[in-house]
Protein backbone atom coordinates (compact mmCIF):
# COMPACT_ATOMS: atom_id res chain seq x y z
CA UNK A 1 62.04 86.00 69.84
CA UNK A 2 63.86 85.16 66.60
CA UNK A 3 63.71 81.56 66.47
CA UNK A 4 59.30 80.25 67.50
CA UNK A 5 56.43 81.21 66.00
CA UNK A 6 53.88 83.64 66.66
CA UNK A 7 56.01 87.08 66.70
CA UNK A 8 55.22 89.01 64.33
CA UNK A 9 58.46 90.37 61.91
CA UNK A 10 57.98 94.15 62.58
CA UNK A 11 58.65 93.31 66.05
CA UNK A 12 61.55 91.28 65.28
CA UNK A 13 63.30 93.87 63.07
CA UNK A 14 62.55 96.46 65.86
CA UNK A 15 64.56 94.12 68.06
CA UNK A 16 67.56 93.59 65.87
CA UNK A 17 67.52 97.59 64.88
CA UNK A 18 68.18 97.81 68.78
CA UNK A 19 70.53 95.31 69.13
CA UNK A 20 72.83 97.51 66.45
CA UNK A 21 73.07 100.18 68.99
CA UNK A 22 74.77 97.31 71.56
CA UNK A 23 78.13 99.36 71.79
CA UNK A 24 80.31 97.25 72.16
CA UNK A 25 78.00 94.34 71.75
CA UNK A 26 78.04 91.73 74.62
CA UNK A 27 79.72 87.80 73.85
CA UNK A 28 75.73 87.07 74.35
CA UNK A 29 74.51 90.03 71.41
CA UNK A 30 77.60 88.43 69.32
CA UNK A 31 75.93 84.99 69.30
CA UNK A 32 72.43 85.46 69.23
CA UNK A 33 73.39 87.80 65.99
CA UNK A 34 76.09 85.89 64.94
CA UNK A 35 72.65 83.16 64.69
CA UNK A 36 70.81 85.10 62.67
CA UNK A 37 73.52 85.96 60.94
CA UNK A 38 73.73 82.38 59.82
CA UNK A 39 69.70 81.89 58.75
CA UNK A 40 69.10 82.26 55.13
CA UNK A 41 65.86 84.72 57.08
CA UNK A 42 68.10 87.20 58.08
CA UNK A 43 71.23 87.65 56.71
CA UNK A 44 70.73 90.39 54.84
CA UNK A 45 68.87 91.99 57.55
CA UNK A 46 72.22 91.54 59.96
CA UNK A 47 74.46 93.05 57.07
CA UNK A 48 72.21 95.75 56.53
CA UNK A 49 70.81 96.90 59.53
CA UNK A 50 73.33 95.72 62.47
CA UNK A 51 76.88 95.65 60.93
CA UNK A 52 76.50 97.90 58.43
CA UNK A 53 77.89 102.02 59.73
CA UNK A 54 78.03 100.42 63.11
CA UNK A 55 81.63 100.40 64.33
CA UNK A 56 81.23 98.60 67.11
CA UNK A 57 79.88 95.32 65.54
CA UNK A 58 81.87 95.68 62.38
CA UNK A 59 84.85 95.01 64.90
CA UNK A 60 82.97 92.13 66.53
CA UNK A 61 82.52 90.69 63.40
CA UNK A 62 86.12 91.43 61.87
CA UNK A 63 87.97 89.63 65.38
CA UNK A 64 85.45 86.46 65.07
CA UNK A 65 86.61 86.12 61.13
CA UNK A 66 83.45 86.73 59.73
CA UNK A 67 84.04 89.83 57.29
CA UNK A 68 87.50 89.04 56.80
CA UNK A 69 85.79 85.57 55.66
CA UNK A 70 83.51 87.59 53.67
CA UNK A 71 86.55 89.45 51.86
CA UNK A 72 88.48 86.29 50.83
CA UNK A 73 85.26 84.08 49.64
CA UNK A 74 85.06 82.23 46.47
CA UNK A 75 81.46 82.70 46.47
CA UNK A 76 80.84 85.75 44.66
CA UNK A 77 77.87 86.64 46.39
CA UNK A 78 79.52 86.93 49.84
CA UNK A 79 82.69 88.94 48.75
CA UNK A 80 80.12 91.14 46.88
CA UNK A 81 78.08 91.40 50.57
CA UNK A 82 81.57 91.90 51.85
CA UNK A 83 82.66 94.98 49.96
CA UNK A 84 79.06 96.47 50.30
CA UNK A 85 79.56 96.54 53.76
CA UNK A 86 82.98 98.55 53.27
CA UNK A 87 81.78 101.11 50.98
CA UNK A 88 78.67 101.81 53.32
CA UNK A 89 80.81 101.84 56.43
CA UNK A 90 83.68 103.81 55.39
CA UNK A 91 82.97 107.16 56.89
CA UNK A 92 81.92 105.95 60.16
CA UNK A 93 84.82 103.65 60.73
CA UNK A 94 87.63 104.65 58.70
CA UNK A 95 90.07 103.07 60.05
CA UNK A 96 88.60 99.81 60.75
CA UNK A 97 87.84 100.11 56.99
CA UNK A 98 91.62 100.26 55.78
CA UNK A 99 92.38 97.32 58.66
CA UNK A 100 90.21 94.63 56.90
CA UNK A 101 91.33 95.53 53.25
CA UNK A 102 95.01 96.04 53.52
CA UNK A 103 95.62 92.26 53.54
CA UNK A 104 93.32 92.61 50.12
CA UNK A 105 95.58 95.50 48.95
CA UNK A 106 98.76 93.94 49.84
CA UNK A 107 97.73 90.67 47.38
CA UNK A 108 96.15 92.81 44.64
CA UNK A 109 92.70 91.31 45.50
C-alpha cells in the first residue's frame, strides 16, 4: 500500500488518517508506521497526522524511544519536530505531555 507503485497518494493518506484512530495501535500498526515513520516520504505526514493529538500513539511512540529520542536530539530539526508535537498534543494528553518533558525540565533542557 505504502511501499509499490501504482497507488495513488490520496489513497495512501486516507489510509494512514485511519490508522491514527488505531486505539491502542496493534505491535503490527506500530511497525508498519513506525516504517513510514522512517521514509524521508512520510515523516512529516506520521508526525502530523498519526501522532500528533492522538494519545494512544503518542504513548506507542514514547515506550519504543522515539519522541523521547526526538526530545534529546542534536539535530535541531528533530527536537524542533519533537516539541511541535508537545505543544499540539498538550490538551489531549496532558499528562503524557508532562511524562516526556520532565526528564527535559529536571536538566534545564
Amino acid at each position: 500500500m505504502f511501499f509499490g507503485e501504482g497507488i495513488r497518494f490520496h489513497i495512501q493518506h486516507l489510509v494512514l488518517t485511519t490508522l491514527a484512530q488505531a486505539a491502542p495501535p496493534t505491535p503490527a500498526e506500530h511497525e508498519l508506521v513506525k516504517r513510514l515513520w522512517n521514509t524521508d516520504t512520510w515523516h512529516v505526514h506520521v508526525l502530523e497526522q498519526v501522532l500528533a493529538q492522538h494519545e494512544p500513539w503518542l504513548e506507542s511512540f514514547t515506550n519504543d524511544g522515539t519522541i523521547p529520542g526526538l526530545l534529546s536530539s542534536e539535530d535541531a530539526t528533530l527536537r524542533d519536530q519533537g516539541v511541535w508535537l508537545c505543544r499540539r498534543s498538550v490538551d489531549v494528553a496532558p499528562s503524557w505531555f508532562e511524562r516526556v518533558l520532565t526528564p527535559h525540565w529536571a536538566s534545564g533542557d
